[in-house]
C-alpha atoms as a PDB file:
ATOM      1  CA  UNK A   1       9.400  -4.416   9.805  1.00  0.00           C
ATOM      2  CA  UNK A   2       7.014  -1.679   9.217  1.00  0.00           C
ATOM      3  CA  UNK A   3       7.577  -2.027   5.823  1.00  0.00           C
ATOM      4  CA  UNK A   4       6.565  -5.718   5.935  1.00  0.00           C
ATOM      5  CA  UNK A   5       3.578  -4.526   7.894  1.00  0.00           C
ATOM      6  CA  UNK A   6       2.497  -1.828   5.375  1.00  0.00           C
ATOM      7  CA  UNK A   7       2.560  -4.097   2.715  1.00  0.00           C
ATOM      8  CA  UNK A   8       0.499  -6.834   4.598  1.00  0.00           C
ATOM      9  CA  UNK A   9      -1.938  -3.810   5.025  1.00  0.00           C
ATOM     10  CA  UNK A  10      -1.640  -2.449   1.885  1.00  0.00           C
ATOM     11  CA  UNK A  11      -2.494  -5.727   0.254  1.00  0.00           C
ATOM     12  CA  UNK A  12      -5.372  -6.472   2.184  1.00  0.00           C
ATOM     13  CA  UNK A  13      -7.130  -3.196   1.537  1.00  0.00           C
ATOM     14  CA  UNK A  14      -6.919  -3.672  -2.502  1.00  0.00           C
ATOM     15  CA  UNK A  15      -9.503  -5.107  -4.416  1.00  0.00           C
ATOM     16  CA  UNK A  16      -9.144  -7.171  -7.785  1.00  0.00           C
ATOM     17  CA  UNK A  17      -9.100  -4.554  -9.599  1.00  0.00           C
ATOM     18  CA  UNK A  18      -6.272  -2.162  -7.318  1.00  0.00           C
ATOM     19  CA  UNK A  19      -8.912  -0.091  -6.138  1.00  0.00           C
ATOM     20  CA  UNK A  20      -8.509   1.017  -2.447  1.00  0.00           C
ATOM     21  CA  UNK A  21     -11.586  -0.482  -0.587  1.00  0.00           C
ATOM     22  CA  UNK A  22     -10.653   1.269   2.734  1.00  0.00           C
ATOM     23  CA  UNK A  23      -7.665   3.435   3.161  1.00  0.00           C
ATOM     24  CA  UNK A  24      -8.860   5.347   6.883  1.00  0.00           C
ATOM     25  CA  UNK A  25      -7.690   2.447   8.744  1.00  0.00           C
ATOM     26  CA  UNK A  26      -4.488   2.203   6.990  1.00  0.00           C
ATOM     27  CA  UNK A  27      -3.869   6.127   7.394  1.00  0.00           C
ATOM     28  CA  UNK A  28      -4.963   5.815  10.728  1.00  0.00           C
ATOM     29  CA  UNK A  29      -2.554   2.907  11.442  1.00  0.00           C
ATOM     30  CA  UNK A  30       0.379   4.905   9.936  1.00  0.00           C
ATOM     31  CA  UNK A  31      -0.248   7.571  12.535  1.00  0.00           C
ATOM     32  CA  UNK A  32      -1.836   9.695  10.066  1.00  0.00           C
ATOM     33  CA  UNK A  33      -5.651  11.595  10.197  1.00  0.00           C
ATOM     34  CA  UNK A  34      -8.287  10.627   7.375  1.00  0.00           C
ATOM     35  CA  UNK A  35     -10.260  13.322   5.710  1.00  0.00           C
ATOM     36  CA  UNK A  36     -13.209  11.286   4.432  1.00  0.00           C
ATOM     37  CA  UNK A  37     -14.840  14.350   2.576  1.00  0.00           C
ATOM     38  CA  UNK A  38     -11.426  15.132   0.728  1.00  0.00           C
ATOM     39  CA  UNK A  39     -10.364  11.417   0.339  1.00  0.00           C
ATOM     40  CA  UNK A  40      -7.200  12.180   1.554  1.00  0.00           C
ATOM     41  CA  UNK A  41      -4.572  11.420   5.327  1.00  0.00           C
ATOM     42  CA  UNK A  42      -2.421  14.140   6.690  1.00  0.00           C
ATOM     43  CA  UNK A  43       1.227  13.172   8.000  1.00  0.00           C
ATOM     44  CA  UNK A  44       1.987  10.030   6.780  1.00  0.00           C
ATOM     45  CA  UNK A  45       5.334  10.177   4.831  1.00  0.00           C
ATOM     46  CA  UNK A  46       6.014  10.581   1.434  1.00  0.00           C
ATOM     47  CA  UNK A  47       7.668   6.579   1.310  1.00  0.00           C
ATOM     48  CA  UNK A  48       4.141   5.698   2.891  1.00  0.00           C
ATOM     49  CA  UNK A  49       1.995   7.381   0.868  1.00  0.00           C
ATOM     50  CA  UNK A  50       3.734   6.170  -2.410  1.00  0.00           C
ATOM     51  CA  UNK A  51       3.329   2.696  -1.129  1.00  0.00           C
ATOM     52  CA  UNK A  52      -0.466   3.341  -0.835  1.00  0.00           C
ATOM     53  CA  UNK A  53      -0.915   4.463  -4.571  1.00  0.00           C
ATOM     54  CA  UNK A  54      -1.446   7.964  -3.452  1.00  0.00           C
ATOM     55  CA  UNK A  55       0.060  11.604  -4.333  1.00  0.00           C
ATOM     56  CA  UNK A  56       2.054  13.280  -2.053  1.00  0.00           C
ATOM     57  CA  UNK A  57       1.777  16.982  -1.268  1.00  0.00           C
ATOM     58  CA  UNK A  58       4.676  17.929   1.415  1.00  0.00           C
ATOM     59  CA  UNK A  59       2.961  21.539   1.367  1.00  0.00           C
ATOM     60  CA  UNK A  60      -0.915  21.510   0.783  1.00  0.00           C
ATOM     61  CA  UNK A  61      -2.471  24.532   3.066  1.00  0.00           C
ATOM     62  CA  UNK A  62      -4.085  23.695   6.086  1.00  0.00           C
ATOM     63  CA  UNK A  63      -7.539  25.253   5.006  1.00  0.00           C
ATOM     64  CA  UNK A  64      -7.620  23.609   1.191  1.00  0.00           C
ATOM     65  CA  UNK A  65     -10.525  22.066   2.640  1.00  0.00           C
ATOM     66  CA  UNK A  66     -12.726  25.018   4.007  1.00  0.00           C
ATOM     67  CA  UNK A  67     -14.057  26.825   1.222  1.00  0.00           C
ATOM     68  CA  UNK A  68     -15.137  29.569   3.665  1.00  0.00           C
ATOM     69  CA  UNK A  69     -12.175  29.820   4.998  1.00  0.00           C
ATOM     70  CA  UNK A  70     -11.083  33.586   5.573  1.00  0.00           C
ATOM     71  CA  UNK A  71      -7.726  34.072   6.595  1.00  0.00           C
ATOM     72  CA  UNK A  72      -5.379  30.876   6.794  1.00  0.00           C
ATOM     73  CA  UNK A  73      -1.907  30.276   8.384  1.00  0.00           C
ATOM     74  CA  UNK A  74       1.182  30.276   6.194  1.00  0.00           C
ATOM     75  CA  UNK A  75       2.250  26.222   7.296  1.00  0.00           C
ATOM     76  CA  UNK A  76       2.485  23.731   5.198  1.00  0.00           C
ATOM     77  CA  UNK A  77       0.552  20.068   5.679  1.00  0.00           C
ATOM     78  CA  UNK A  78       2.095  17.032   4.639  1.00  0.00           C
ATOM     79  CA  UNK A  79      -1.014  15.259   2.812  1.00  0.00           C
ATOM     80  CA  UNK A  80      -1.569  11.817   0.810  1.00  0.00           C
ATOM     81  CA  UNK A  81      -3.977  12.606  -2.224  1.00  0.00           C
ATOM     82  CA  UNK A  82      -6.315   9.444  -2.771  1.00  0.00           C
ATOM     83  CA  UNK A  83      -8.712  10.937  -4.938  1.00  0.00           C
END
């Protein structure tokens, strides 16, 4: 079922041309957090973020978006790369 249902979503936020007009509310609806400034959602899985055309990073670091970023904890962020 939630495959059915990503799909349906999937589809309806693709243009013509495969572009993706508006991935947030599909991240979002996935459980996942957009990152407008990085084009990218945090913790949506790997089958999920495939399905969306994106790359998956199961370990990006938590501050590859601050460059002043001076110390950062050693965890790894499950992200889907738009961009």
């Amino acid at each position: 079922m939630k495959s059915i249902i990503l799909l349906i979503v999937a589809l309806v936020v693709l243009t013509a041309c495969g572009k993706v007009v508006e991935v947030a509310q599909t991240c979002e609806s996935l459980g996942g957090t957009w990152i407008e400034a990085a084009q990218e959602c945090e913790d949506i899985s790997q089958e999920d973020c495939e399905t969306l055309g994106g790359n998956f990073n199961e370990c990006a670091s938590p501050c590859r978006n601050d460059p002043n970023a001076g110390a950062c904890i050693m965890q790894c962020v499950l992200v889907c790369e738009m961009a």
